[in-house]
Protein backbone atom coordinates (compact mmCIF):
# COMPACT_ATOMS: atom_id res chain seq x y z
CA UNK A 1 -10.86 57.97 11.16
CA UNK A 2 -12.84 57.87 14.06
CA UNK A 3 -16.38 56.13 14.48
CA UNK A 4 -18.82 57.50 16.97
CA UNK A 5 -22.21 58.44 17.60
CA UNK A 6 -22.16 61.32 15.22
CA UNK A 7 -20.85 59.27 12.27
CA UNK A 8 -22.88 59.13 9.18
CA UNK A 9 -24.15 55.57 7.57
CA UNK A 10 -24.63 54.86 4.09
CA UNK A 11 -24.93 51.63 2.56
CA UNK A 12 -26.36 49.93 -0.31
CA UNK A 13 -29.65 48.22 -0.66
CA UNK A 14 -30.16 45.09 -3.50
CA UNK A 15 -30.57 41.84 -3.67
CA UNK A 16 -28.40 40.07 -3.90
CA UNK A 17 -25.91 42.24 -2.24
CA UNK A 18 -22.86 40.07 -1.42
CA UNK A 19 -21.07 40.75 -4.47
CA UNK A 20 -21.12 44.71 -4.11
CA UNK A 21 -17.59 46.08 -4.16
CA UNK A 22 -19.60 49.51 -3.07
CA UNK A 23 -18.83 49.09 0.53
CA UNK A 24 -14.94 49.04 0.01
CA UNK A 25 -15.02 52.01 -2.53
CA UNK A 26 -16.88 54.20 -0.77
CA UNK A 27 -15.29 53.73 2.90
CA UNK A 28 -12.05 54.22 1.32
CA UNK A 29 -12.87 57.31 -0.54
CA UNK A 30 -14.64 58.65 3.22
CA UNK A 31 -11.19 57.43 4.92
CA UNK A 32 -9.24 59.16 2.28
CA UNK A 33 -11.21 62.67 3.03
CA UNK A 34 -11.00 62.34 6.64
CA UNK A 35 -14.81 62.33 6.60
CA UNK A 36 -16.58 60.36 9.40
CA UNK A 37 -19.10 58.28 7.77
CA UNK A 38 -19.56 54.49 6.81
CA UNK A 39 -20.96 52.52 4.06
CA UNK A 40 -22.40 49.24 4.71
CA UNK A 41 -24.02 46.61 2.31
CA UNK A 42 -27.76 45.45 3.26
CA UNK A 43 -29.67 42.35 1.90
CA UNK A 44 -33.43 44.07 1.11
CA UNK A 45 -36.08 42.20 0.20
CA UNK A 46 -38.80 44.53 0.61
CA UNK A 47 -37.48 47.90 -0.59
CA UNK A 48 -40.86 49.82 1.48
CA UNK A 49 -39.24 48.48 4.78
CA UNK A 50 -36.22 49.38 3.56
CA UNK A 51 -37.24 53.08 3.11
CA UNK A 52 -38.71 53.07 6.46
CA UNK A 53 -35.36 51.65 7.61
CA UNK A 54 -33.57 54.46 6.24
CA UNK A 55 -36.14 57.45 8.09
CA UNK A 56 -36.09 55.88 11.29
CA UNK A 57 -32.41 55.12 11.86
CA UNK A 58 -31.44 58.37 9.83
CA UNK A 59 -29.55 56.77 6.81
CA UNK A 60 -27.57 59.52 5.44
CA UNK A 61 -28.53 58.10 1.75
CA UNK A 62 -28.06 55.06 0.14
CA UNK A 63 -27.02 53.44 -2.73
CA UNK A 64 -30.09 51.16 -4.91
CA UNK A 65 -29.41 48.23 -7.04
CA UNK A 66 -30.92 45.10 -8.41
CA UNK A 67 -33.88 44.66 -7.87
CA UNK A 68 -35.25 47.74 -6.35
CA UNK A 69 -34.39 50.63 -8.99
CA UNK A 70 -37.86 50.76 -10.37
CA UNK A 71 -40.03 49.69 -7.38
CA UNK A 72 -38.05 51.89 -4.75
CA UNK A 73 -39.58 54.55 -6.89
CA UNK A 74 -43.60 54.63 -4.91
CA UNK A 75 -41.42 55.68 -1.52
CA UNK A 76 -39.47 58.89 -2.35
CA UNK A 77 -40.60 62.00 -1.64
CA UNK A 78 -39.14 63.71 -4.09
CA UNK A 79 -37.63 62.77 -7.50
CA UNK A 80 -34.73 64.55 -9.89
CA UNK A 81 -36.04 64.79 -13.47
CA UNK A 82 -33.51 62.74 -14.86
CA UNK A 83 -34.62 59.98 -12.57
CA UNK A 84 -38.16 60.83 -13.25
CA UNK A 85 -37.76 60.57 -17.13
CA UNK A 86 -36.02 56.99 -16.69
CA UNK A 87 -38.30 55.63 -14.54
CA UNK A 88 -35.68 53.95 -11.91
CA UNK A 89 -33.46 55.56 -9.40
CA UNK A 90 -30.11 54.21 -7.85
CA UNK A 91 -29.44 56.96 -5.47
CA UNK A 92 -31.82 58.28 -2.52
CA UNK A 93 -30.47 60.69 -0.21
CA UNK A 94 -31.86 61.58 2.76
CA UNK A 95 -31.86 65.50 3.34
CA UNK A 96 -34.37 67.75 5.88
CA UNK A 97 -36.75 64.43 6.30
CA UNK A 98 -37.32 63.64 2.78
CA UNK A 99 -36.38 60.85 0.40
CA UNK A 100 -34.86 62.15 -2.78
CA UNK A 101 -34.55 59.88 -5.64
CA UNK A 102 -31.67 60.53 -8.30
CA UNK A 103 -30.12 58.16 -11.02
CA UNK A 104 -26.35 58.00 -11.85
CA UNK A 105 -26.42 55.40 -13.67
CA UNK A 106 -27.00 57.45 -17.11
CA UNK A 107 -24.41 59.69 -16.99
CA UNK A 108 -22.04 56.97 -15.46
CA UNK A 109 -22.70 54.43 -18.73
CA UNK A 110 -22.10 57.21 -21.64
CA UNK A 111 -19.13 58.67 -19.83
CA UNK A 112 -17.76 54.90 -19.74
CA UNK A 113 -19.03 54.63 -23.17
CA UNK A 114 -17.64 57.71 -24.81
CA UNK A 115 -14.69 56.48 -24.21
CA UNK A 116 -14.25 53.73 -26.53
CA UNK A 117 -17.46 55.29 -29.04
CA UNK A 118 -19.38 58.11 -30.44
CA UNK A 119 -23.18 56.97 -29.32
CA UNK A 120 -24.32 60.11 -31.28
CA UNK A 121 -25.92 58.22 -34.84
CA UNK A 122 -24.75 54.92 -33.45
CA UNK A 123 -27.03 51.71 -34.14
CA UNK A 124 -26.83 49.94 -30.23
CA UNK A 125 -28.69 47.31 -29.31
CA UNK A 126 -29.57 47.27 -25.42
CA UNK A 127 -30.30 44.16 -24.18
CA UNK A 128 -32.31 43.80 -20.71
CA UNK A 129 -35.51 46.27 -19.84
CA UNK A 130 -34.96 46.64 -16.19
CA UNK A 131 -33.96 49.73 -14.14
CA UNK A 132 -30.35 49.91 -15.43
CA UNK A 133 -31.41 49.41 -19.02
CA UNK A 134 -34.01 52.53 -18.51
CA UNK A 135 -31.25 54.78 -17.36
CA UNK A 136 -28.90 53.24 -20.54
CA UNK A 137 -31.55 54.00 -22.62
CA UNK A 138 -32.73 56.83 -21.90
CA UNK A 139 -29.27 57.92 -21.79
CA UNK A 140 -28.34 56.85 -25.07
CA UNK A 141 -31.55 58.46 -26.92
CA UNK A 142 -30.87 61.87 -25.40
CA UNK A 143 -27.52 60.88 -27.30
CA UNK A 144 -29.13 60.56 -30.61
CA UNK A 145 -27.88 57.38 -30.85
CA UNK A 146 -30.70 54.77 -32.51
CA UNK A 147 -31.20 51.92 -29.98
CA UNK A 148 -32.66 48.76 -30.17
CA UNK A 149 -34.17 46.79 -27.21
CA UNK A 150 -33.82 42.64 -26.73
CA UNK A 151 -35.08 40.99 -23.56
CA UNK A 152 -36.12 37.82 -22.58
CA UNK A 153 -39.50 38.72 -21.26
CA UNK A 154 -40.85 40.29 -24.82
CA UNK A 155 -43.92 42.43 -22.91
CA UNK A 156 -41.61 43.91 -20.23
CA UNK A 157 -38.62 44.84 -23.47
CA UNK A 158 -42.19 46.04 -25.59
CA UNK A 159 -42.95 48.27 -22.24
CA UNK A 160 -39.51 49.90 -22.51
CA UNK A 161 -39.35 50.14 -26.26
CA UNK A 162 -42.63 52.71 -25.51
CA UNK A 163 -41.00 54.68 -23.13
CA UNK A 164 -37.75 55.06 -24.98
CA UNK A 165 -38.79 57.46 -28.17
CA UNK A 166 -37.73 56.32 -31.33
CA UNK A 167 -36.42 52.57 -30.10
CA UNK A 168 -37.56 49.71 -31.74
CA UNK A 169 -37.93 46.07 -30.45
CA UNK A 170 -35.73 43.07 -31.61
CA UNK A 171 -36.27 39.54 -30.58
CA UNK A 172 -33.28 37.75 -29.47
CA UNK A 173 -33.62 34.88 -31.74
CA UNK A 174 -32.97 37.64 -34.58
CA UNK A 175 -30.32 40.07 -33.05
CA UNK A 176 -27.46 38.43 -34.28
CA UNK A 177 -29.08 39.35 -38.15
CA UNK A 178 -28.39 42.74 -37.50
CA UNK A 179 -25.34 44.60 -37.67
CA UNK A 180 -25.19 46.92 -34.88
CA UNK A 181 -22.48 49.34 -33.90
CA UNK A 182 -22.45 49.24 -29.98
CA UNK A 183 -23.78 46.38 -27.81
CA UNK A 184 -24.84 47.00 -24.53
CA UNK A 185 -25.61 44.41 -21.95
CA UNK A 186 -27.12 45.54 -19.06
CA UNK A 187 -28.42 42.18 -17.07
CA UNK A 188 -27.22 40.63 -14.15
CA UNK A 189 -26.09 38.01 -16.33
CA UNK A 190 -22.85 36.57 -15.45
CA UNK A 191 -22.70 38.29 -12.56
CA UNK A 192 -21.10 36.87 -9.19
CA UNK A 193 -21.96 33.76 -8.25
CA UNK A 194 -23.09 32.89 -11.97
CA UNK A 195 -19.88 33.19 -13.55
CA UNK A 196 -19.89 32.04 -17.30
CA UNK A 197 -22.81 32.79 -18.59
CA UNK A 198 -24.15 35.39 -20.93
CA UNK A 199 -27.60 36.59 -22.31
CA UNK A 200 -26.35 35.42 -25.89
CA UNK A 201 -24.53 33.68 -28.08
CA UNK A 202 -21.26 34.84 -29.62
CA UNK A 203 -22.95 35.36 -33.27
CA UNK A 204 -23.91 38.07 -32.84
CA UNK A 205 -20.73 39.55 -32.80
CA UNK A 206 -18.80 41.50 -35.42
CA UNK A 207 -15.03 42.51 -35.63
CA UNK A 208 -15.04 46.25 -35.10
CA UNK A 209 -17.94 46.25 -32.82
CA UNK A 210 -18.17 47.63 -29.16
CA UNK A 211 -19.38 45.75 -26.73
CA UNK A 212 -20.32 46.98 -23.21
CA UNK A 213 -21.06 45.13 -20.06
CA UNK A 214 -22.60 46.96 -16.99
CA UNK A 215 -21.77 43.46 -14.62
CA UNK A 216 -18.31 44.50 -13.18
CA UNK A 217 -17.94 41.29 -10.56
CA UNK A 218 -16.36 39.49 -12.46
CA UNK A 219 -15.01 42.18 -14.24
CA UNK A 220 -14.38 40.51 -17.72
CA UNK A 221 -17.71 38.47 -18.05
CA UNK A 222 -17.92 35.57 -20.65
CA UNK A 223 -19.99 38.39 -22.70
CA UNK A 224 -17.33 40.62 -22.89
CA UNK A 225 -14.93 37.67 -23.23
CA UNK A 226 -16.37 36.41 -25.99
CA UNK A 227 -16.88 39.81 -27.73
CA UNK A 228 -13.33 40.52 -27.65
CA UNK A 229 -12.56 36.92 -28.96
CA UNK A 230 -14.53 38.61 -32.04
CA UNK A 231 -12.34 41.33 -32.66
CA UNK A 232 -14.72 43.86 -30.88
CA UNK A 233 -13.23 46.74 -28.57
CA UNK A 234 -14.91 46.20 -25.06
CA UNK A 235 -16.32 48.35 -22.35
CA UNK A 236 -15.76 47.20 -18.52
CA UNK A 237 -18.73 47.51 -16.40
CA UNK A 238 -16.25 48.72 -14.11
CA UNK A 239 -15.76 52.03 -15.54
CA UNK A 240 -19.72 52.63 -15.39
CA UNK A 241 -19.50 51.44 -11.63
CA UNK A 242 -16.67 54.15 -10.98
CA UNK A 243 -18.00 56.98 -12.71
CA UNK A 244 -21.67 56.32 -11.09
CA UNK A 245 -20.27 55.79 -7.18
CA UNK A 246 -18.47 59.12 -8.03
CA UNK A 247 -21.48 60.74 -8.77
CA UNK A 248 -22.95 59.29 -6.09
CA UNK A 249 -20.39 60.43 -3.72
CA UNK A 250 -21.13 63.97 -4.90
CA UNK A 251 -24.37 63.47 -4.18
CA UNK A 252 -23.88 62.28 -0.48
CA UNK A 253 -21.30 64.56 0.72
CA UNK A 254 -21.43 67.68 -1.27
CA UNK A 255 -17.30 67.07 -2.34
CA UNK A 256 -15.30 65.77 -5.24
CA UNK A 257 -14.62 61.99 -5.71
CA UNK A 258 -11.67 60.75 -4.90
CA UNK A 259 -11.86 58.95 -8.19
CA UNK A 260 -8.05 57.55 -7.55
CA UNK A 261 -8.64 55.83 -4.49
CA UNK A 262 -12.08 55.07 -5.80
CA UNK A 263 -10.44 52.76 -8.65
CA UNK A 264 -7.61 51.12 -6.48
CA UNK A 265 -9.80 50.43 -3.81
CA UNK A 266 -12.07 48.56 -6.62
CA UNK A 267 -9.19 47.13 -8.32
CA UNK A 268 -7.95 45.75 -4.94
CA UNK A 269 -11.73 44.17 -4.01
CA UNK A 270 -11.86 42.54 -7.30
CA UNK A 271 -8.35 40.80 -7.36
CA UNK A 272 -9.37 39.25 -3.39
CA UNK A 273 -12.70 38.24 -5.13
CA UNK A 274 -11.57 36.36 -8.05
CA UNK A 275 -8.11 34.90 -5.96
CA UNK A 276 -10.62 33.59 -3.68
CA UNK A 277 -13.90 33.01 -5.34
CA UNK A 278 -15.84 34.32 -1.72
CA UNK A 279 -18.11 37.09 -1.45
């Protein structure tokens, strides 16, 4: 493919960033179409430089993660009412000298979801309030499904429990008294570099129970390790991941995902990361 001065950039703004396997699955999927763009991965601290980044150099769009889903937000020009009902956004494209804010991430987590469960009438617990667990929320209610939020930070879980209709706040000292259907975990818990750890303990639990993880690097966290240790059926973050970058990808170029090189270009980045333990 060749690289010139007409060749579109993407690239994805968080931090941290290092871990991202979005680089690698989006250059492959461009490579695979024959389409002359490039995705990079960019370390943003402040996310209002990082807008002004993105008009000045003419960022095609870019991809938004940890930290910056909420606060990107102020920024945009524009929002999509999905995005707009959550509250976060993990897409912004850049289109005619505006900023558009969109959010994949709902659509990405049921779709992974619905896979192994119903969320329709389901009793799920969410646990984290930040950008991700917004769109996983919101998500979820539109389902029907009857969620429950747990957080560390009890005002900032409260603050999403308000905004989700018909949730209800559960302290973590008391989730694993509850029987729950679906578990969701949607904190950077466990994530690359902190592998081995998790939000909580294995009590809570029970054979027959899904458990979801939205981390995908590693790919099976001690959360979901431990949940499958406990006879429940598990949910890879990496499924989410694939069927948000598709979305994404949509988004950005107006054509169909190459979902198949999507996955083995993932599946490839994650067996070099946990061989070699390197970002």
């Amino acid at each position: 493919m060749k690289i010139d001065a007409a060749t579109s950039l993407y690239g994805v703004f968080g931090n941290p960033v290092e871990h991202s396997m979005s680089p690698a699955v989006f250059n492959a999927a461009f490579e695979s179409l024959g389409i002359s763009s490039v995705y990079l991965g960019f370390r943003v601290t402040d996310i209002r430089s990082g807008m002004d980044a993105v008009r000045g150099l003419g960022i095609h769009g870019v991809s938004i993660t940890v930290p910056h889903k909420e606060t990107v937000i102020p920024y945009l020009d524009e929002i999509d009412p999905l995005a707009a009902r959550i509250g976060a956004v993990n897409t912004v494209i850049h289109r005619d000298g505006k900023l558009l804010g969109f959010n994949t991430d709902a659509s990405g987590a049921i779709e992974a979801l619905r896979a192994a469960a119903d969320p329709a009438g389901a009793s799920v617990l969410l646990i984290g309030a930040g950008g991700a667990a917004r769109a996983v929320g919101t998500a979820l209610v539109e389902e029907g499904a009857l969620v429950a939020v747990t957080n560390r930070h009890e005002e900032r879980g409260l603050g999403l429990c308000r905004d989700l209709s018909g949730s209800r706040w559960v302290p973590l000292d008391r989730i694993d008294r509850e029987g729950f259907d679906i578990v969701i975990q949607t904190t950077p818990v466990g994530m690359w570099p902190h592998f081995g750890e998790s939000p909580v303990s294995p009590s809570l639990f029970r054979e027959g129970m899904v458990a979801m993880d939205i981390v995908y690097v590693p790919e099976e966290t001690r959360f979901l390790q431990e949940a499958r240790a406990c006879g429940c059926r598990i949910v890879f973050g990496t499924e989410m991941f694939l069927n948000q970058a598709a979305a994404q990808f949509r988004l950005f170029t107006g054509q169909e995902a190459p979902i198949d090189t999507m996955r083995l270009a993932l599946r490839n980045g994650l067996a070099e990361r946990i061989q070699g333990r390197t970002p």
